[in-house]
PDB file of N, CA and C in Angstrom:
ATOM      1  N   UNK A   1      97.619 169.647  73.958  1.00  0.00           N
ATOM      2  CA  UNK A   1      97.284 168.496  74.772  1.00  0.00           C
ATOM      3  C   UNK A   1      96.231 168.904  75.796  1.00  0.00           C
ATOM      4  N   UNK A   2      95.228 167.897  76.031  1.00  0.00           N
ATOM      5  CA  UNK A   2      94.233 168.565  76.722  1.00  0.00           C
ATOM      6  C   UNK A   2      94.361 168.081  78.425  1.00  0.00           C
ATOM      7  N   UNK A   3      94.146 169.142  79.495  1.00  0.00           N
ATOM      8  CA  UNK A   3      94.163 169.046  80.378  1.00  0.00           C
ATOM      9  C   UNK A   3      93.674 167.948  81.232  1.00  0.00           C
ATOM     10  N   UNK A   4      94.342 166.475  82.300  1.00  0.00           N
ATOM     11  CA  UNK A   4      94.248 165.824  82.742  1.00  0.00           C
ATOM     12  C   UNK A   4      92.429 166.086  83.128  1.00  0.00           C
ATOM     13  N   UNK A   5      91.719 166.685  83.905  1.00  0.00           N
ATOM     14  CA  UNK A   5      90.456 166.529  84.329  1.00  0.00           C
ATOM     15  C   UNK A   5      89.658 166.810  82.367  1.00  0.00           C
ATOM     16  N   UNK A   6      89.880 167.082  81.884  1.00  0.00           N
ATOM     17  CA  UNK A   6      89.050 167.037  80.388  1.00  0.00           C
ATOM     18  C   UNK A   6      89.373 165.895  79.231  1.00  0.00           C
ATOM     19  N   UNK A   7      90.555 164.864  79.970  1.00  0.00           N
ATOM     20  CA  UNK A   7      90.758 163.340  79.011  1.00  0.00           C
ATOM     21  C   UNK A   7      89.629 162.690  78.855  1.00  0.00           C
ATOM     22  N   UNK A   8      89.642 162.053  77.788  1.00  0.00           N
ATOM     23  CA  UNK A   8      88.139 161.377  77.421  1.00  0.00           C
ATOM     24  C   UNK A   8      89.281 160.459  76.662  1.00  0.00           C
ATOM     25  N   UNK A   9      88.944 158.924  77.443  1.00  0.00           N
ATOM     26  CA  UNK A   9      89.767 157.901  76.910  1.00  0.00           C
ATOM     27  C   UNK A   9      88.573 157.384  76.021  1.00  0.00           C
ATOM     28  N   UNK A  10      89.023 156.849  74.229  1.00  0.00           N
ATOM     29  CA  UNK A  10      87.793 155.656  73.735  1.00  0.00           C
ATOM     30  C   UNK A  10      88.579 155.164  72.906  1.00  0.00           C
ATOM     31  N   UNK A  11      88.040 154.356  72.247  1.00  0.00           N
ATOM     32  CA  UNK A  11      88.730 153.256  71.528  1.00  0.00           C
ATOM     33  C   UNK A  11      89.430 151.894  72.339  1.00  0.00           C
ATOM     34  N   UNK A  12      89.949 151.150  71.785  1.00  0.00           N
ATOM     35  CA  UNK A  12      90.609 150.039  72.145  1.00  0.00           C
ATOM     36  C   UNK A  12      92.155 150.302  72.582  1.00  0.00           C
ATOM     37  N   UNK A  13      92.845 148.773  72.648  1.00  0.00           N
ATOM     38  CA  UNK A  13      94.412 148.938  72.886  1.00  0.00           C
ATOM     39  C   UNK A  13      95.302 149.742  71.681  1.00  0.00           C
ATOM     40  N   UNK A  14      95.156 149.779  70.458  1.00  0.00           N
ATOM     41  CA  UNK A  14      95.582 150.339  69.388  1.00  0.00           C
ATOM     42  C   UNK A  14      95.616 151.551  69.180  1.00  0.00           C
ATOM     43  N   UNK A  15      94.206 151.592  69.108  1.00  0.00           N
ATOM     44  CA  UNK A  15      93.861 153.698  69.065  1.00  0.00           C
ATOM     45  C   UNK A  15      94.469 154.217  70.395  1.00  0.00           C
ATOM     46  N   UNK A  16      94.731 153.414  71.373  1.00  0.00           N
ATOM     47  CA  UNK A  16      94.822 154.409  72.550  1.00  0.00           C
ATOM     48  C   UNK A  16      96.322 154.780  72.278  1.00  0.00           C
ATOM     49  N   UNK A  17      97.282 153.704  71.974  1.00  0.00           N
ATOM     50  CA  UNK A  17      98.720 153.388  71.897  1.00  0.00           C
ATOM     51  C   UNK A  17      98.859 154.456  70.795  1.00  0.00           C
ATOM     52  N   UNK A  18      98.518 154.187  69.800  1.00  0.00           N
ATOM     53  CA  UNK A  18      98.540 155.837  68.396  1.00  0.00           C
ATOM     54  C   UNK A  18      98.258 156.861  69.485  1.00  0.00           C
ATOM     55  N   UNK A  19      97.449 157.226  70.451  1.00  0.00           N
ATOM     56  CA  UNK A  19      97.121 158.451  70.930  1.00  0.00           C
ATOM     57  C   UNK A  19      97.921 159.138  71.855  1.00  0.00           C
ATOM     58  N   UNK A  20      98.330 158.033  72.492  1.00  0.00           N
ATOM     59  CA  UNK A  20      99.291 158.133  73.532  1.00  0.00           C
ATOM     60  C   UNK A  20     100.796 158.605  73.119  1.00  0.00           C
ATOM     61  N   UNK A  21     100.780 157.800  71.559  1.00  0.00           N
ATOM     62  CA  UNK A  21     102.540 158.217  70.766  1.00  0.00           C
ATOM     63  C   UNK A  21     102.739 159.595  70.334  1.00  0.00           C
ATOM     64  N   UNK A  22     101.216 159.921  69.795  1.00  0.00           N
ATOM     65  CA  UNK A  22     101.075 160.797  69.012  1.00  0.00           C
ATOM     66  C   UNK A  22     100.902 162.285  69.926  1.00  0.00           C
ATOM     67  N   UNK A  23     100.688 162.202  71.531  1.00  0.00           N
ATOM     68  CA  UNK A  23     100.883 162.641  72.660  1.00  0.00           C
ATOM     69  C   UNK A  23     102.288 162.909  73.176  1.00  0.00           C
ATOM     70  N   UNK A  24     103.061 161.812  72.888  1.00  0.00           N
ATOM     71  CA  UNK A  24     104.355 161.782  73.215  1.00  0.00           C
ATOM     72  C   UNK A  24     105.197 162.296  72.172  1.00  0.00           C
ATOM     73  N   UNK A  25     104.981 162.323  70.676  1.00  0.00           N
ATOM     74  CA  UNK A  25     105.524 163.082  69.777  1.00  0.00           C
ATOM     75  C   UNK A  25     105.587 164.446  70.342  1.00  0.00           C
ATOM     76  N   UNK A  26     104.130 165.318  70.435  1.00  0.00           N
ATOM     77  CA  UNK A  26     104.042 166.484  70.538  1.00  0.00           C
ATOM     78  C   UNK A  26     104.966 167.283  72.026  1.00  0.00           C
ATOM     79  N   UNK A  27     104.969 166.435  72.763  1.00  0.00           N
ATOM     80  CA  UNK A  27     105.873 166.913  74.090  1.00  0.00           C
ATOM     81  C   UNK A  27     107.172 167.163  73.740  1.00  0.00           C
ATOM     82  N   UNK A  28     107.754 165.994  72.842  1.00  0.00           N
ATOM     83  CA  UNK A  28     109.079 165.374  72.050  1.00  0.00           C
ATOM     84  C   UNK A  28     109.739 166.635  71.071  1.00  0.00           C
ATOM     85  N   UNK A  29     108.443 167.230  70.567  1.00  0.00           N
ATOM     86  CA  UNK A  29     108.777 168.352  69.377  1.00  0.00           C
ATOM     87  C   UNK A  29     109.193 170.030  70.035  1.00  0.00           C
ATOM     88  N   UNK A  30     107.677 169.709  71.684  1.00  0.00           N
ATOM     89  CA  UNK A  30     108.340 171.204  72.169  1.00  0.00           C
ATOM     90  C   UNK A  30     109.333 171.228  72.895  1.00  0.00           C
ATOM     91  N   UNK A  31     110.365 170.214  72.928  1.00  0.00           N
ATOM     92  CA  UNK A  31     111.382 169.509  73.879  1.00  0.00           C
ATOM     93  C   UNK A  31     112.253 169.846  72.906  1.00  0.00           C
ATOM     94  N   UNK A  32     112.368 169.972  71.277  1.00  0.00           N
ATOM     95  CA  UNK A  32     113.109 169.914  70.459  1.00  0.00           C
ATOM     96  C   UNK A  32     114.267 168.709  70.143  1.00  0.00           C
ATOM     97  N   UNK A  33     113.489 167.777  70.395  1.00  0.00           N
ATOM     98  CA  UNK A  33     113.931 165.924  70.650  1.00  0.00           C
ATOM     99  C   UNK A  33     113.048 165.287  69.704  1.00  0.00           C
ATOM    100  N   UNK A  34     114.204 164.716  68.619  1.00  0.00           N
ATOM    101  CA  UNK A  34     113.941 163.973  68.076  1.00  0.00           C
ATOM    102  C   UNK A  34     112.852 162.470  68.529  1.00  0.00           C
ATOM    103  N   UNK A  35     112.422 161.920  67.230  1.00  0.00           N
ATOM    104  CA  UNK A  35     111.874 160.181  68.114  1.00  0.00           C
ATOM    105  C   UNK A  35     113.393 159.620  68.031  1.00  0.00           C
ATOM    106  N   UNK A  36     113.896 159.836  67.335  1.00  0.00           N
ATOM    107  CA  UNK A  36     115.656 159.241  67.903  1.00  0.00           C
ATOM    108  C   UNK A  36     116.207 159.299  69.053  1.00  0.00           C
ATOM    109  N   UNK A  37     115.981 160.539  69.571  1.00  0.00           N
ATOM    110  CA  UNK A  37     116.125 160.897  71.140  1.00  0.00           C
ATOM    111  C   UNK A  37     115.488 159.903  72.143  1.00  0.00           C
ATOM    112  N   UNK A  38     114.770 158.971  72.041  1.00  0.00           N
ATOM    113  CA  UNK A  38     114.129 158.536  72.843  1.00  0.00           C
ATOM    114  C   UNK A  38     115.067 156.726  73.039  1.00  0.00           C
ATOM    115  N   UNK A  39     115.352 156.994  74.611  1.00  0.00           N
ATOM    116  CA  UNK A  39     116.481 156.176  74.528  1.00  0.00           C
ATOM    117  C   UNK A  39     115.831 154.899  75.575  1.00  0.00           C
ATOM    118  N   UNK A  40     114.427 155.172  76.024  1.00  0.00           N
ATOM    119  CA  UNK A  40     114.112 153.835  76.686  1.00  0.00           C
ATOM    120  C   UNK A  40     112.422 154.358  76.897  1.00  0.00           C
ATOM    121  N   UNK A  41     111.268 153.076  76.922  1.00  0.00           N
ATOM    122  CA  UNK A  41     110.496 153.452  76.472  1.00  0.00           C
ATOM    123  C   UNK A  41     109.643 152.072  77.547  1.00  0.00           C
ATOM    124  N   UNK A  42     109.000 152.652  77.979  1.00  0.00           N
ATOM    125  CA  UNK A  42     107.765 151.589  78.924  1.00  0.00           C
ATOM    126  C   UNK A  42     105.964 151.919  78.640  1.00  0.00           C
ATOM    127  N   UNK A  43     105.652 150.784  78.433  1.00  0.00           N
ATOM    128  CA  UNK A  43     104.462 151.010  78.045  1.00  0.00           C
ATOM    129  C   UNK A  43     103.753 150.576  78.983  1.00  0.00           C
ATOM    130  N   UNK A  44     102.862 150.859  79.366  1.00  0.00           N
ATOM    131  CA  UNK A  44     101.579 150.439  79.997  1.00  0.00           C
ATOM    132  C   UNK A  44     100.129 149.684  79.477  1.00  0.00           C
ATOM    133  N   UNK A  45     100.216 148.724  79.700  1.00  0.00           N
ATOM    134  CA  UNK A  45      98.665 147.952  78.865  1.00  0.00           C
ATOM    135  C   UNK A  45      98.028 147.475  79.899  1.00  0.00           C
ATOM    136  N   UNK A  46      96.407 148.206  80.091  1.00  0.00           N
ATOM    137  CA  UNK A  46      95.567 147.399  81.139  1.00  0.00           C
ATOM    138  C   UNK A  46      95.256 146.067  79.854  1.00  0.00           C
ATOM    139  N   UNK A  47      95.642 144.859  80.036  1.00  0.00           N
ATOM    140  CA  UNK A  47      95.277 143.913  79.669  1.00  0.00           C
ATOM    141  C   UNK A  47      94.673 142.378  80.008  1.00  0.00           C
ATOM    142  N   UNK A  48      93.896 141.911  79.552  1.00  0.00           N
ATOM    143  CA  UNK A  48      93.046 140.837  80.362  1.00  0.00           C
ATOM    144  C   UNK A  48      93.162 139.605  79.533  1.00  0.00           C
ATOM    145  N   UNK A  49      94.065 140.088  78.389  1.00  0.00           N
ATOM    146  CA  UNK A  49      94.448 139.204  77.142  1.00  0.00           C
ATOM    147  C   UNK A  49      96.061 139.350  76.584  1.00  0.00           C
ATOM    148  N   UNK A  50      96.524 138.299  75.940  1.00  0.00           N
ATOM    149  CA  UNK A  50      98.013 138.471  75.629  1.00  0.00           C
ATOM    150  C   UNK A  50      97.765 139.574  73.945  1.00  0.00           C
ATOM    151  N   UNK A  51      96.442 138.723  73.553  1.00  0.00           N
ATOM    152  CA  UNK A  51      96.720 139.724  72.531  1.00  0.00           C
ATOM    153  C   UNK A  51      96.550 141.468  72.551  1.00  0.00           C
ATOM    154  N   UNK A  52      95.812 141.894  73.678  1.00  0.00           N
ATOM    155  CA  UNK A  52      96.213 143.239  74.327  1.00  0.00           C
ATOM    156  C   UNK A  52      97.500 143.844  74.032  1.00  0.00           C
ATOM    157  N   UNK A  53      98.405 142.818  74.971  1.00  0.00           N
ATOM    158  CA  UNK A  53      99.634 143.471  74.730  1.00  0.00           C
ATOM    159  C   UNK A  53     100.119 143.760  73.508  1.00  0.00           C
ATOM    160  N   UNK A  54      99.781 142.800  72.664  1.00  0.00           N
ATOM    161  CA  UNK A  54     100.773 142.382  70.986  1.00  0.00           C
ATOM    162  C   UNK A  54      99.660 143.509  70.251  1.00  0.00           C
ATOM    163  N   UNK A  55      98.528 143.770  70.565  1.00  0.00           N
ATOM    164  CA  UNK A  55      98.295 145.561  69.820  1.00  0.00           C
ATOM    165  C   UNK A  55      98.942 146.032  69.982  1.00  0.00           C
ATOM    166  N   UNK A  56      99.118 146.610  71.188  1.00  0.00           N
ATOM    167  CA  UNK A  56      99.762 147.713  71.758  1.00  0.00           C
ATOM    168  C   UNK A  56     101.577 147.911  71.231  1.00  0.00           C
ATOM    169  N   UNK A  57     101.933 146.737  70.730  1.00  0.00           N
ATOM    170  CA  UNK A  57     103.328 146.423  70.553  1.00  0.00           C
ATOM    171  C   UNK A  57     103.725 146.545  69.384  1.00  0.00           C
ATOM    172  N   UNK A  58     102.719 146.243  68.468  1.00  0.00           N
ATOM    173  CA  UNK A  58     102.784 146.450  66.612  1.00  0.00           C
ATOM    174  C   UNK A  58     102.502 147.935  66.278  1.00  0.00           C
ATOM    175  N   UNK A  59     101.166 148.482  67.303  1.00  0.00           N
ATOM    176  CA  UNK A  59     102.069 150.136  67.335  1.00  0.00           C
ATOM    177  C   UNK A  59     102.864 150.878  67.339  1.00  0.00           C
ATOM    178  N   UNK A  60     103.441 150.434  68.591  1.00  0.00           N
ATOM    179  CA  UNK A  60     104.978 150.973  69.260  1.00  0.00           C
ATOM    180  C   UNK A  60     105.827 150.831  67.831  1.00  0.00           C
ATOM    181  N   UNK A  61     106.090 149.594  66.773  1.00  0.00           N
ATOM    182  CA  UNK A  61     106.898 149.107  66.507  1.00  0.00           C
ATOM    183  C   UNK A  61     106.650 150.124  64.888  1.00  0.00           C
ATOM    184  N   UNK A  62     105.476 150.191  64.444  1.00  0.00           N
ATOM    185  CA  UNK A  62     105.229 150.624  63.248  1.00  0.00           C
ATOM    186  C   UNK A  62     105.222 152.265  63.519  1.00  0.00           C
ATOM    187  N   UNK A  63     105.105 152.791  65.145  1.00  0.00           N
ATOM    188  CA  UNK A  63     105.184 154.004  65.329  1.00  0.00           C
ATOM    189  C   UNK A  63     107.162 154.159  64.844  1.00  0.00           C
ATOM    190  N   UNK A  64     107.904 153.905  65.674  1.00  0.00           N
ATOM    191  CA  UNK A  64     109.436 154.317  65.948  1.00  0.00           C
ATOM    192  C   UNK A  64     109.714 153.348  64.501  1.00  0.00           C
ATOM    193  N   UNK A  65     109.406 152.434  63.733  1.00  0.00           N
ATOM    194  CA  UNK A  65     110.482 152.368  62.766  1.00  0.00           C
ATOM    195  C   UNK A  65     111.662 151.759  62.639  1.00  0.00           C
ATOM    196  N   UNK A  66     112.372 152.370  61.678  1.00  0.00           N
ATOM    197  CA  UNK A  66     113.874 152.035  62.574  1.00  0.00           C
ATOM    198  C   UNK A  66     114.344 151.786  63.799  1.00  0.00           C
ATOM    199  N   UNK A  67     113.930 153.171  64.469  1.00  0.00           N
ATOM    200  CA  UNK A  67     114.768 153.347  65.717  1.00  0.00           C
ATOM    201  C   UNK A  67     114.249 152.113  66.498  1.00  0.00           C
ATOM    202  N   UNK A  68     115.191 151.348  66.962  1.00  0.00           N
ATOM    203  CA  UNK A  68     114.543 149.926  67.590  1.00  0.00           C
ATOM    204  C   UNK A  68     115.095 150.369  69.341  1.00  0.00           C
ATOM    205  N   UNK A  69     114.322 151.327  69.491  1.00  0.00           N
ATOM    206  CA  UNK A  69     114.289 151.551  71.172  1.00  0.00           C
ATOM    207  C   UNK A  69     113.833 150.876  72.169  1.00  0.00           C
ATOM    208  N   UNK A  70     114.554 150.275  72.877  1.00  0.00           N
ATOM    209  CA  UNK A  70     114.892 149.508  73.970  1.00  0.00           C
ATOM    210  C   UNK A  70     113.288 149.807  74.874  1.00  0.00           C
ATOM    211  N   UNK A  71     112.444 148.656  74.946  1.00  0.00           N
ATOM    212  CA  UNK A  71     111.173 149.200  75.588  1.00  0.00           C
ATOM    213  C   UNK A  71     111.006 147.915  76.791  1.00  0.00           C
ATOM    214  N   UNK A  72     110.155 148.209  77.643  1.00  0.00           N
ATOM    215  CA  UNK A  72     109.658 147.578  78.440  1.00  0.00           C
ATOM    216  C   UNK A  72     107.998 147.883  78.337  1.00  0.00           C
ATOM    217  N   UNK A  73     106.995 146.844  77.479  1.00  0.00           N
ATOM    218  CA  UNK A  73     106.222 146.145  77.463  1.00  0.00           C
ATOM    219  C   UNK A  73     105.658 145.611  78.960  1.00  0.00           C
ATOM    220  N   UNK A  74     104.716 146.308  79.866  1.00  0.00           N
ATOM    221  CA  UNK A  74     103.980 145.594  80.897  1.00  0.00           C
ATOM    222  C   UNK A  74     102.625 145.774  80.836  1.00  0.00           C
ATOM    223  N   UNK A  75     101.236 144.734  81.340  1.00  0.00           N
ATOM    224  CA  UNK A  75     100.537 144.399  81.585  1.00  0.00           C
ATOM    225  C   UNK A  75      99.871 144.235  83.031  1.00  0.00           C
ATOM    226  N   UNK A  76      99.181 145.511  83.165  1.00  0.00           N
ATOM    227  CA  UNK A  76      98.910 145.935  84.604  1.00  0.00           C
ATOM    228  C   UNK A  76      97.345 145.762  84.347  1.00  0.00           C
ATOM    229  N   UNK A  77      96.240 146.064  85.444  1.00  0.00           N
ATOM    230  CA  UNK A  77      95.118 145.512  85.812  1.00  0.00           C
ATOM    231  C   UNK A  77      94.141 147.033  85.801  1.00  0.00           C
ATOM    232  N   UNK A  78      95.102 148.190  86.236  1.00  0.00           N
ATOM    233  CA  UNK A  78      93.898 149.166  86.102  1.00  0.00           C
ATOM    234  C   UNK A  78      95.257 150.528  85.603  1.00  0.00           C
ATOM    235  N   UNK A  79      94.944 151.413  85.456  1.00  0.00           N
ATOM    236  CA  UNK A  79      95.713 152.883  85.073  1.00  0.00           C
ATOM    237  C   UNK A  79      95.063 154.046  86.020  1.00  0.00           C
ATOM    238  N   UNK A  80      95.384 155.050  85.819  1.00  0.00           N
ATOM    239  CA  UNK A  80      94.801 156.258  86.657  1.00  0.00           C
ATOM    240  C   UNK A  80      93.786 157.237  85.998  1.00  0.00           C
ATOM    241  N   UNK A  81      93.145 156.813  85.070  1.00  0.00           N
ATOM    242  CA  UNK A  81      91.527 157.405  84.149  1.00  0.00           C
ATOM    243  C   UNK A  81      90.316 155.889  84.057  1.00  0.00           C
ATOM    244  N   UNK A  82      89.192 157.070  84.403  1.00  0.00           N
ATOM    245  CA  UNK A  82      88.425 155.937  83.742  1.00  0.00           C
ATOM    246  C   UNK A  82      88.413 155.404  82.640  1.00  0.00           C
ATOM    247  N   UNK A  83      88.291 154.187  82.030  1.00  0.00           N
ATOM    248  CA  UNK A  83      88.915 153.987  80.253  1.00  0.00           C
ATOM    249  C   UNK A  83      89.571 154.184  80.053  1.00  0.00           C
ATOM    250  N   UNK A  84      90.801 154.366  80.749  1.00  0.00           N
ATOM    251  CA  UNK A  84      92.006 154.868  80.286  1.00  0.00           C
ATOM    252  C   UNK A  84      92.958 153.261  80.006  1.00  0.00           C
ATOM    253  N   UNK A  85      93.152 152.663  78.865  1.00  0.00           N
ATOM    254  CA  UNK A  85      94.007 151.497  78.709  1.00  0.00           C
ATOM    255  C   UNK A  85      95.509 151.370  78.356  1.00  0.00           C
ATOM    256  N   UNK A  86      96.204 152.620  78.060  1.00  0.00           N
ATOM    257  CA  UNK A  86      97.024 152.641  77.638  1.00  0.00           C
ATOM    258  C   UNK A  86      97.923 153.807  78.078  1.00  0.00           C
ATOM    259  N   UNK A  87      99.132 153.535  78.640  1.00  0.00           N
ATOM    260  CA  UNK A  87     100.038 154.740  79.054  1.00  0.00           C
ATOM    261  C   UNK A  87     101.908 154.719  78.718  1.00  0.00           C
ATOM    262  N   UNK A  88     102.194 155.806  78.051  1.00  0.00           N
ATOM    263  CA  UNK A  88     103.764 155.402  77.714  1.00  0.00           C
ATOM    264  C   UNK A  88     104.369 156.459  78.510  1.00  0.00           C
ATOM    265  N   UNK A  89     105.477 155.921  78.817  1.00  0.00           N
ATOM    266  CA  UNK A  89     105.864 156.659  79.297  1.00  0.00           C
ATOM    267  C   UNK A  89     107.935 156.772  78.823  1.00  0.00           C
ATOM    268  N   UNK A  90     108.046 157.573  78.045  1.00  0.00           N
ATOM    269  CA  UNK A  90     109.502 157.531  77.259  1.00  0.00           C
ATOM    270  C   UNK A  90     110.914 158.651  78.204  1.00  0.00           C
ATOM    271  N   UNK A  91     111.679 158.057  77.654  1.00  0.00           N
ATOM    272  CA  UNK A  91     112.861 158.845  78.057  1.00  0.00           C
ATOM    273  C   UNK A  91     113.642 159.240  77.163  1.00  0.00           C
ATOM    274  N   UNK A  92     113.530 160.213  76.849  1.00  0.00           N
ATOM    275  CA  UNK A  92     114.795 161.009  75.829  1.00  0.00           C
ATOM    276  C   UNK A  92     115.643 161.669  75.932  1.00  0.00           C
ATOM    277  N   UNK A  93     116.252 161.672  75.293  1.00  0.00           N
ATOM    278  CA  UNK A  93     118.118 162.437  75.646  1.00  0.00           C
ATOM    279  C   UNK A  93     118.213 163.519  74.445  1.00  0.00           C
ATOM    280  N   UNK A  94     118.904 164.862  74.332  1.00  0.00           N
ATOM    281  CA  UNK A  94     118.509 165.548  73.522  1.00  0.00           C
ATOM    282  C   UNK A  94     120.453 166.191  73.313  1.00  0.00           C
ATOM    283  N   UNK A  95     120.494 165.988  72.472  1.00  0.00           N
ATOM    284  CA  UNK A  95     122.248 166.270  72.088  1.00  0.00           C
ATOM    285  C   UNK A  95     122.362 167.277  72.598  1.00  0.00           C
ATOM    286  N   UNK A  96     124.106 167.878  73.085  1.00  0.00           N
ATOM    287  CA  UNK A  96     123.867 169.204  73.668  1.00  0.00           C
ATOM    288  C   UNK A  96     124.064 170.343  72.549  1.00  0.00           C
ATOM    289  N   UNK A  97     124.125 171.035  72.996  1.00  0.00           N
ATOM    290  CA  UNK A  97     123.579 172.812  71.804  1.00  0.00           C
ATOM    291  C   UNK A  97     125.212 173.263  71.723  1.00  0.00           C
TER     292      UNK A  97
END
């Protein structure tokens, strides 16, 4: 994962949401946590449109699958990168050893 001052946000609401999952996988794997593990899930969409959100949501949905994890979907005005449109932010629980 590349260091916060070297992010280079591009693409739209979609690619960012794949980038962002696919970000959150890799944390998920050195965590040794399943995507099952992930027991509540908030997304972030700078959006100026409803259909913004509903990208960002057919991701989420075709990312996890099955697992129908409990998310909170919001629509905020700016994020903390330039170009930056998209931010998740998950919670996982990891069985004990």
């Amino acid at each position: 994962m590349a260091r916060p001052e070297t992010i280079v946000f591009g693409g739209g609401v979609a690619a960012q949401t794949r980038q962002a999952l696919s970000n959150m996988d890799e944390v998920l794997s050195r965590c040794h946590v399943a995507l099952e593990g992930v027991v509540f899930l908030r997304i972030l969409v700078v959006a100026t449109e409803p259909e913004h959100l509903g990208a960002a949501w057919t991701v989420v949905r075709e990312h996890f699958g099955d697992h129908d994890v409990p998310a909170t979907l919001q629509g905020v005005s700016v994020l903390g990168y330039p170009g930056q449109l998209v931010e998740v932010e998950p919670i996982a629980a990891r069985p004990p050893r």
